[in-house]
Protein backbone atom coordinates (compact mmCIF):
# COMPACT_ATOMS: atom_id res chain seq x y z
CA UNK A 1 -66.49 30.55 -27.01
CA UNK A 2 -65.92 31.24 -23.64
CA UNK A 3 -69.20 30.03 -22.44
CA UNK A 4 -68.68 26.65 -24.57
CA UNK A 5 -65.72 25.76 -22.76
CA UNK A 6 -67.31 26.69 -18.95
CA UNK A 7 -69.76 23.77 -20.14
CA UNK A 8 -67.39 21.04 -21.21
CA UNK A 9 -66.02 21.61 -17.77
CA UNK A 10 -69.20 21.41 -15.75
CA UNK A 11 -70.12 18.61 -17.69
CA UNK A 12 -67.03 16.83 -16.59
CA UNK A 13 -66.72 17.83 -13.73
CA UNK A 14 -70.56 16.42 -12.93
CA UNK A 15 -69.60 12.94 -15.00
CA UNK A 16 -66.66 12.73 -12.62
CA UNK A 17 -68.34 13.28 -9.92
CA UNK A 18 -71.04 10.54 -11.09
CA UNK A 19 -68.05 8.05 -11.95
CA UNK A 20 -66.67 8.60 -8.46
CA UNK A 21 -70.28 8.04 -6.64
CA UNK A 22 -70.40 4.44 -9.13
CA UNK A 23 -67.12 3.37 -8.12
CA UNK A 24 -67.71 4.03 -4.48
CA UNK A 25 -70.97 2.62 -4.28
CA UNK A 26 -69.29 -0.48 -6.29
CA UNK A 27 -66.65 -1.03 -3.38
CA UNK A 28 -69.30 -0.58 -0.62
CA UNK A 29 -71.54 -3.51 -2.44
CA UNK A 30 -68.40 -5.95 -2.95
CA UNK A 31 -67.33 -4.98 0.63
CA UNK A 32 -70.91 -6.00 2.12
CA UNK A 33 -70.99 -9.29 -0.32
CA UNK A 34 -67.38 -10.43 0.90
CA UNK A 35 -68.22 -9.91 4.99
CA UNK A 36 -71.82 -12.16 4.16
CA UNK A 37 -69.66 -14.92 2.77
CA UNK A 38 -66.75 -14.59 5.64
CA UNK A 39 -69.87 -15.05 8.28
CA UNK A 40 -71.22 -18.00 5.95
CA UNK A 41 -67.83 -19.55 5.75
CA UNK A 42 -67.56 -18.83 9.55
CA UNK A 43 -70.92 -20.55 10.78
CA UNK A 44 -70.18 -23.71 8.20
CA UNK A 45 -67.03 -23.97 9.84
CA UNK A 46 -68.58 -24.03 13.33
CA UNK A 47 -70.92 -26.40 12.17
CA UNK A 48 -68.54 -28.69 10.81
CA UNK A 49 -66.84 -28.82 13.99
CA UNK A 50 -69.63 -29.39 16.30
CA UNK A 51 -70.60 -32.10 14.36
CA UNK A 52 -66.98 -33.68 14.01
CA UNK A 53 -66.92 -33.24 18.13
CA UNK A 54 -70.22 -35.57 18.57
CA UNK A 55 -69.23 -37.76 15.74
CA UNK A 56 -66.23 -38.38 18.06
CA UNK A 57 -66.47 -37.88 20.64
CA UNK A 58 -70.59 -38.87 21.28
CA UNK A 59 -71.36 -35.59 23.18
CA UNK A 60 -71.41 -31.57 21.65
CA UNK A 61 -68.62 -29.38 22.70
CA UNK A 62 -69.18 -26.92 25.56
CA UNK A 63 -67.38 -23.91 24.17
CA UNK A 64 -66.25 -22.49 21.28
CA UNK A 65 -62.92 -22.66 22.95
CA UNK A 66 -63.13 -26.73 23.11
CA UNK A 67 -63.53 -26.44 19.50
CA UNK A 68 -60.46 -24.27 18.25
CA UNK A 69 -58.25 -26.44 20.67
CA UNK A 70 -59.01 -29.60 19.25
CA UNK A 71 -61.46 -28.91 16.15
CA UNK A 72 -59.21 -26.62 14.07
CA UNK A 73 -61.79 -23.82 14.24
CA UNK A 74 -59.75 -20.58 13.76
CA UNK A 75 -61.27 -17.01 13.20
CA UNK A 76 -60.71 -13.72 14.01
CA UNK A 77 -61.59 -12.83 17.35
CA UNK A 78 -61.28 -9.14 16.56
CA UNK A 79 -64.10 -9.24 13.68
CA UNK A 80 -66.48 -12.37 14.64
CA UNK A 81 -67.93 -13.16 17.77
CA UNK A 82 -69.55 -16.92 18.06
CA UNK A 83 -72.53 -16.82 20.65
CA UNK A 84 -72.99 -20.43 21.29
CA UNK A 85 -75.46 -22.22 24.06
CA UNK A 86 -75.72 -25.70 24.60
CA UNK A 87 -78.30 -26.98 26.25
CA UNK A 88 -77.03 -30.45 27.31
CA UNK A 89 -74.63 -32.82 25.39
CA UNK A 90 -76.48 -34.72 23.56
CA UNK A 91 -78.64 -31.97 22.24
CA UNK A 92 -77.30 -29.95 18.88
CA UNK A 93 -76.06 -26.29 20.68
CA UNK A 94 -77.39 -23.50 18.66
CA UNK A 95 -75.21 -20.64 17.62
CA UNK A 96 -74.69 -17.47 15.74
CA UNK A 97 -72.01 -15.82 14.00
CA UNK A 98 -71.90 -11.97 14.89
CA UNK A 99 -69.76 -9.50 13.14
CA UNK A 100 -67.76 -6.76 15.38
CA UNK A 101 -68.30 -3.21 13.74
């Protein structure tokens, strides 16, 4: 009898621990998946705004500063960082949207 019972609890205790390592590894996965799409969201944003700039203005915008002040481009400067070079005005700047750890 006694022996009986020790295994129903080692056999919960080891599905517990099992459901715990799931759900954990379940949070990690949706965590990764939602800071991909905030970086997507992020460079189509900065995109969109480079492009608005020459569509108005005829020339690219030299900083990513230029861009929140009169684009609308608004992030989080404490999780992204935008490196952005720009060659000359009249020639698409590349960038990249970098995540702070």
């Amino acid at each position: 009898m006694r022996r009986r019972i020790s295994r129903t609890y080692i056999l919960t205790a080891i599905l517990f621990i099992l459901v715990a390592i799931l759900a954990v590894r379940g949070l990690n996965t949706a965590s990764e998946a939602s800071g991909r799409e905030q970086v997507r969201t992020l460079t189509n944003s900065v995109r969109r705004a480079i492009v608005s700039c020459y569509a108005q203005e005829g020339a690219y915008p030299d900083t990513v500063d230029y861009m929140t002040e009169r684009y609308g481009l608004r992030f989080d400067p404490a999780k992204f960082v935008i490196v952005y070079d720009i060659f000359a005005s009249n020639i698409m700047p590349s960038f990249e949207v970098l995540t702070i750890q």
